[in-house]
N, C-alpha and C. Protein backbone atom coordinates (compact mmCIF):
# COMPACT_ATOMS: atom_id res chain seq x y z
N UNK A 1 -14.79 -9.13 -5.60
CA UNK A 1 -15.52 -7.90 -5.47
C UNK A 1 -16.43 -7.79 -6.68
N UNK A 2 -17.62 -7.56 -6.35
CA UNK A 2 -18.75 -7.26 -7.46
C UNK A 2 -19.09 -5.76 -8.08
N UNK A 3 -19.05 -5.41 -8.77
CA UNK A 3 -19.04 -3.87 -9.52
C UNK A 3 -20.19 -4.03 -10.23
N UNK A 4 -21.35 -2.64 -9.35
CA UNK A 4 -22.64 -3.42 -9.58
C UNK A 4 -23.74 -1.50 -10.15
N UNK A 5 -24.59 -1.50 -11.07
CA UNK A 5 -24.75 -0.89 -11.54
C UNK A 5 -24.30 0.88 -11.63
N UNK A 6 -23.01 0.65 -12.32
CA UNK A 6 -22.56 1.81 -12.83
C UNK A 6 -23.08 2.42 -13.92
N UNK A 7 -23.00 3.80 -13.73
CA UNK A 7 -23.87 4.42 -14.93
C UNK A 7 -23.33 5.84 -14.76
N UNK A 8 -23.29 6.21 -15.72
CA UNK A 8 -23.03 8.01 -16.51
C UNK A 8 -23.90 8.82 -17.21
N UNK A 9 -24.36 9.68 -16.60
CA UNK A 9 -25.36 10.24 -17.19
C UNK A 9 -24.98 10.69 -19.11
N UNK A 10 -26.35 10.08 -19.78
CA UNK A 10 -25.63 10.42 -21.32
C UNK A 10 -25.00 11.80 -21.45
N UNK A 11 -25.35 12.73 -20.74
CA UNK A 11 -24.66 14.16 -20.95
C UNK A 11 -23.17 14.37 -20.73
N UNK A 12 -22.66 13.55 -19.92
CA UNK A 12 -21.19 13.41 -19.41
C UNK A 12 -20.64 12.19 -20.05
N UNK A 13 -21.06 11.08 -20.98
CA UNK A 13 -20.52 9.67 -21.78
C UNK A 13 -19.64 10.46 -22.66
N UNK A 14 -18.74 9.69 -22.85
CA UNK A 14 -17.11 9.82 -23.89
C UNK A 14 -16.33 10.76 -23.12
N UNK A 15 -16.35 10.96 -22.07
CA UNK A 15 -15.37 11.86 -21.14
C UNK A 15 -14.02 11.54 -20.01
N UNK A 16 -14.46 9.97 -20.36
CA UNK A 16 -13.41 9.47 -19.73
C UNK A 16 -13.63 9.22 -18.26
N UNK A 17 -15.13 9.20 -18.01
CA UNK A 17 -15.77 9.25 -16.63
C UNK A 17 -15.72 7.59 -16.08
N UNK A 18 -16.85 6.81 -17.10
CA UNK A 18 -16.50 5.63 -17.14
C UNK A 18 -15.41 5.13 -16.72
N UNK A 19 -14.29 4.94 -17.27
CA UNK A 19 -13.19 4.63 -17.29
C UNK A 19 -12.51 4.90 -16.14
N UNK A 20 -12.17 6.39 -16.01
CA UNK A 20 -11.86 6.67 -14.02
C UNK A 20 -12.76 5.88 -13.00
N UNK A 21 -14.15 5.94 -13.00
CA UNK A 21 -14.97 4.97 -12.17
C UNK A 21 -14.25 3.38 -12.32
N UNK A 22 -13.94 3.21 -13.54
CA UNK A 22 -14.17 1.86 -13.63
C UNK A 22 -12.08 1.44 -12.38
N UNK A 23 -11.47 2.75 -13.23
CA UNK A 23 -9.85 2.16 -12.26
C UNK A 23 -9.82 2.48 -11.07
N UNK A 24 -10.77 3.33 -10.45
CA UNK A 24 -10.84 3.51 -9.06
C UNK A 24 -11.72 2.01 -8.13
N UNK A 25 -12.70 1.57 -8.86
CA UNK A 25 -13.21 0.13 -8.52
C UNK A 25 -11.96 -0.85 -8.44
N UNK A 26 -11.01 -1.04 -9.78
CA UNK A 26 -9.78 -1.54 -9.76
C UNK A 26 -8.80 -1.20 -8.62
N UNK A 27 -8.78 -0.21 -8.58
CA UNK A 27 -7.71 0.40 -7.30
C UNK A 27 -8.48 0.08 -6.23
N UNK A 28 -9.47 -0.09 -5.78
CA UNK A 28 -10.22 -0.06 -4.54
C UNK A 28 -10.31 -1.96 -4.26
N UNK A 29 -10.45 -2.43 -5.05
CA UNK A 29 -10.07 -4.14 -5.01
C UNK A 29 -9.15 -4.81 -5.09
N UNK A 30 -7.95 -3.94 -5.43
CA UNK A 30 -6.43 -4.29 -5.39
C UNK A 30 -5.94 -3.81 -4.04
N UNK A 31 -6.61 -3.11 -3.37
CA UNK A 31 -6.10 -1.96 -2.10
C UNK A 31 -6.65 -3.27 -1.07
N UNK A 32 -7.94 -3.62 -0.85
CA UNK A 32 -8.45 -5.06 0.01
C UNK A 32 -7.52 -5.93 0.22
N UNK A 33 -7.01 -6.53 -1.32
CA UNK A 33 -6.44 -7.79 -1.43
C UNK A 33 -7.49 -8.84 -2.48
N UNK A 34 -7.73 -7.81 -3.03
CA UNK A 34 -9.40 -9.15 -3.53
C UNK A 34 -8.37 -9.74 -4.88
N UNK A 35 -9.05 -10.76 -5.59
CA UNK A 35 -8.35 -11.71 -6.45
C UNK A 35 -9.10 -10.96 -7.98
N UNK A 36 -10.03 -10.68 -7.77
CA UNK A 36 -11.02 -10.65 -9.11
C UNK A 36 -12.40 -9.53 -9.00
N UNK A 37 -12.31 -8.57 -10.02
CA UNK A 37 -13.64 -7.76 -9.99
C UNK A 37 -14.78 -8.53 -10.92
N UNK A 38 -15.48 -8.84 -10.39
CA UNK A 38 -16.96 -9.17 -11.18
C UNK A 38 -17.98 -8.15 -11.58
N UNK A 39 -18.61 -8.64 -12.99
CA UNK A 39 -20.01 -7.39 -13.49
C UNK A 39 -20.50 -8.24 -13.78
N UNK A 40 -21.65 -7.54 -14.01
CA UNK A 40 -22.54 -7.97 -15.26
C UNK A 40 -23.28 -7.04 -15.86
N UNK A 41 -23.46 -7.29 -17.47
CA UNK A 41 -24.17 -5.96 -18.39
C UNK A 41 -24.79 -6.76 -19.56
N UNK A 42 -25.89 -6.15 -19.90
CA UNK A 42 -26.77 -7.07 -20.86
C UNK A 42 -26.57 -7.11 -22.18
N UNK A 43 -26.64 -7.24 -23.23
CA UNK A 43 -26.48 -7.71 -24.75
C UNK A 43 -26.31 -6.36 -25.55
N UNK A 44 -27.70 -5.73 -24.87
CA UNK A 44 -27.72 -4.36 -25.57
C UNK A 44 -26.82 -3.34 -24.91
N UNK A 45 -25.94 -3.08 -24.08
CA UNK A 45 -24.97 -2.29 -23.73
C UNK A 45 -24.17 -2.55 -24.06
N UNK A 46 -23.66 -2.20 -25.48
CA UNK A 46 -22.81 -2.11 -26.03
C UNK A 46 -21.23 -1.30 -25.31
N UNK A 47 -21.49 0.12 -25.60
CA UNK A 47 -20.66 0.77 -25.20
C UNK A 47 -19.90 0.36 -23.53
N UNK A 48 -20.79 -0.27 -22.82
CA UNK A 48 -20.44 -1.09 -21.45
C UNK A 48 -19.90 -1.83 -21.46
N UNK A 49 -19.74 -2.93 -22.60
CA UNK A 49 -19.15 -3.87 -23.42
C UNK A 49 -17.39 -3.70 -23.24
N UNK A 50 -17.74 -2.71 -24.50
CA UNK A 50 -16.22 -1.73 -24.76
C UNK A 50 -15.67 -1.51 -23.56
N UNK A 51 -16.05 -0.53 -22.95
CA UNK A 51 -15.84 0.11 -22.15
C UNK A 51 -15.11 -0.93 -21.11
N UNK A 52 -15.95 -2.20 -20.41
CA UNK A 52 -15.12 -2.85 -19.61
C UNK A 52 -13.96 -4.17 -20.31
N UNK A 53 -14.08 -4.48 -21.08
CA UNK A 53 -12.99 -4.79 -22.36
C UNK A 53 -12.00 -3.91 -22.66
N UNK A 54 -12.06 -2.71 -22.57
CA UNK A 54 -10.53 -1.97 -22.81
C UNK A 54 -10.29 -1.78 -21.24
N UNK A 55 -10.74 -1.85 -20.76
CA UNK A 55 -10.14 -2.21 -18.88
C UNK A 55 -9.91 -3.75 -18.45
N UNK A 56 -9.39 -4.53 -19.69
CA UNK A 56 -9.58 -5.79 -19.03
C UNK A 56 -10.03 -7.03 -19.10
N UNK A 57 -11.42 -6.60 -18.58
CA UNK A 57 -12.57 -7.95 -18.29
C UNK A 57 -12.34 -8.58 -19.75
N UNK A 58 -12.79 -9.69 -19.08
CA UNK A 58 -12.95 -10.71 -19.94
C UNK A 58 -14.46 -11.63 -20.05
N UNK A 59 -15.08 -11.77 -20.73
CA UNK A 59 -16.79 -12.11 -20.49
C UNK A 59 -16.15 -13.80 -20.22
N UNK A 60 -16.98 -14.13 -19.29
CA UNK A 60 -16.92 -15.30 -18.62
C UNK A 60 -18.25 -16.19 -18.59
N UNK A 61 -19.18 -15.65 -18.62
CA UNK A 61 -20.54 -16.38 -18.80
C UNK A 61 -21.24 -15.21 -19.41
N UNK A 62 -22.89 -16.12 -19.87
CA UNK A 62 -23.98 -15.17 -20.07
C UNK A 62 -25.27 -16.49 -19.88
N UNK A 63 -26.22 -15.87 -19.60
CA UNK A 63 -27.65 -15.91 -19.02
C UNK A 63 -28.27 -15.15 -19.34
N UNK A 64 -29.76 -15.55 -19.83
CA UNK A 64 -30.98 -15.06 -19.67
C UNK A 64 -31.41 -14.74 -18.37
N UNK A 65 -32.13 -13.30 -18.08
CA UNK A 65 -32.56 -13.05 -16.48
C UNK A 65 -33.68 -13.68 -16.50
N UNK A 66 -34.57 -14.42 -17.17
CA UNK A 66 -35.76 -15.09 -16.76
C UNK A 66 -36.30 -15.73 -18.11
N UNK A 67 -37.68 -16.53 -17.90
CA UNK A 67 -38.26 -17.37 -18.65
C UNK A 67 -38.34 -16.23 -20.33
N UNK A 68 -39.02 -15.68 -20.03
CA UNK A 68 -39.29 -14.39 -20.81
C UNK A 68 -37.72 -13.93 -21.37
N UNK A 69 -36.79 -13.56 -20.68
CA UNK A 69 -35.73 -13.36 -21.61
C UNK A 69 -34.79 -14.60 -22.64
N UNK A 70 -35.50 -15.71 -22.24
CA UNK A 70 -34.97 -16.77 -22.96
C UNK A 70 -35.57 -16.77 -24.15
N UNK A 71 -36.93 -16.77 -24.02
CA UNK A 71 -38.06 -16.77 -24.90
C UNK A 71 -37.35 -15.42 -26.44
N UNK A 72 -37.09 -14.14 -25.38
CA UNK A 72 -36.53 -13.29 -26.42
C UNK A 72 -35.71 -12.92 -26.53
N UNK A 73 -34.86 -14.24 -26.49
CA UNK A 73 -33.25 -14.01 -26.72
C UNK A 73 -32.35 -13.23 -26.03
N UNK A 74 -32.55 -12.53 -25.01
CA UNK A 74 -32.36 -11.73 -24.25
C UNK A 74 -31.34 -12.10 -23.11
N UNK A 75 -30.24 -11.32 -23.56
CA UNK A 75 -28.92 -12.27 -22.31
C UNK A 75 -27.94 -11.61 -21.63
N UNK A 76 -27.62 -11.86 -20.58
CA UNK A 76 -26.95 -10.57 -19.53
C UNK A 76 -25.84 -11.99 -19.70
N UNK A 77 -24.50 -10.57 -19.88
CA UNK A 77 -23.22 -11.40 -20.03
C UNK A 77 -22.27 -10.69 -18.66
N UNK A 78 -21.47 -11.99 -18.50
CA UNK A 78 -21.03 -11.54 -16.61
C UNK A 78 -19.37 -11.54 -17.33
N UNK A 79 -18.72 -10.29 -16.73
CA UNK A 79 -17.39 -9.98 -17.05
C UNK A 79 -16.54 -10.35 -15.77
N UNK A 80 -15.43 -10.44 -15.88
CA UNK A 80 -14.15 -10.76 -14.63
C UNK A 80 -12.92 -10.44 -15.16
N UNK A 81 -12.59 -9.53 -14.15
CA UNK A 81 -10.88 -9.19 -14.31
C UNK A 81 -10.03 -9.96 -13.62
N UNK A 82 -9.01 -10.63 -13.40
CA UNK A 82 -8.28 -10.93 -12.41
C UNK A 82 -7.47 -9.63 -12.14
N UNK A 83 -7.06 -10.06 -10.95
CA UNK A 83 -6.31 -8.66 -9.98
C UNK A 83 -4.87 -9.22 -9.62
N UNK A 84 -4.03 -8.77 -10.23
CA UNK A 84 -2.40 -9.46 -9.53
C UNK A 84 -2.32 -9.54 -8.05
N UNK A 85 -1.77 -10.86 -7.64
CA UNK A 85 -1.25 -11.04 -6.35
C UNK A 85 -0.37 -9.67 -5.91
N UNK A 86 -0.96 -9.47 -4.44
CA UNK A 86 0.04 -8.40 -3.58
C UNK A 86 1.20 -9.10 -3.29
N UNK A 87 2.38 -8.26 -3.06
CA UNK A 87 3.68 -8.67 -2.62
C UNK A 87 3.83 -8.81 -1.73
């Protein structure tokens, strides 16, 4: 399962919003049967960083999105959780 641009408006960030979004994605891919949640978030999202790191993920790759982001160093890093086998 892919977990694909999440966002919190800055007025509602540090509320613990994130985080519920992020275990209800978890609960909702464990509920399927899926093996693994996939992201991806770029260099400069830090706090997105954090945020899916204390839930987990683990960064698994990173890439430049194009010629131009190679050029300026510029690199989107792809996160993965594994999901425990159902009983």
């Amino acid at each position: 399962l892919e977990l694909k641009r999440m966002s919190v408006s800055r007025e509602w960030r540090g509320r613990g919003i994130g985080r519920a979004l992020c275990g209800e994605v978890l609960s909702f891919a464990r509920a399927r049967g899926r093996g693994a949640v996939l992201l991806s978030t770029s260099m400069v999202q830090v706090a997105a960083q954090r945020l899916y790191e204390g839930q987990g993920f683990q960064r698994v790759g990173t890439y430049s999105p194009s010629l131009l982001g190679s050029l300026l160093c510029f690199h989107i890093y792809v996160y993965r959780r594994d999901l425990p086998g159902r009983d």
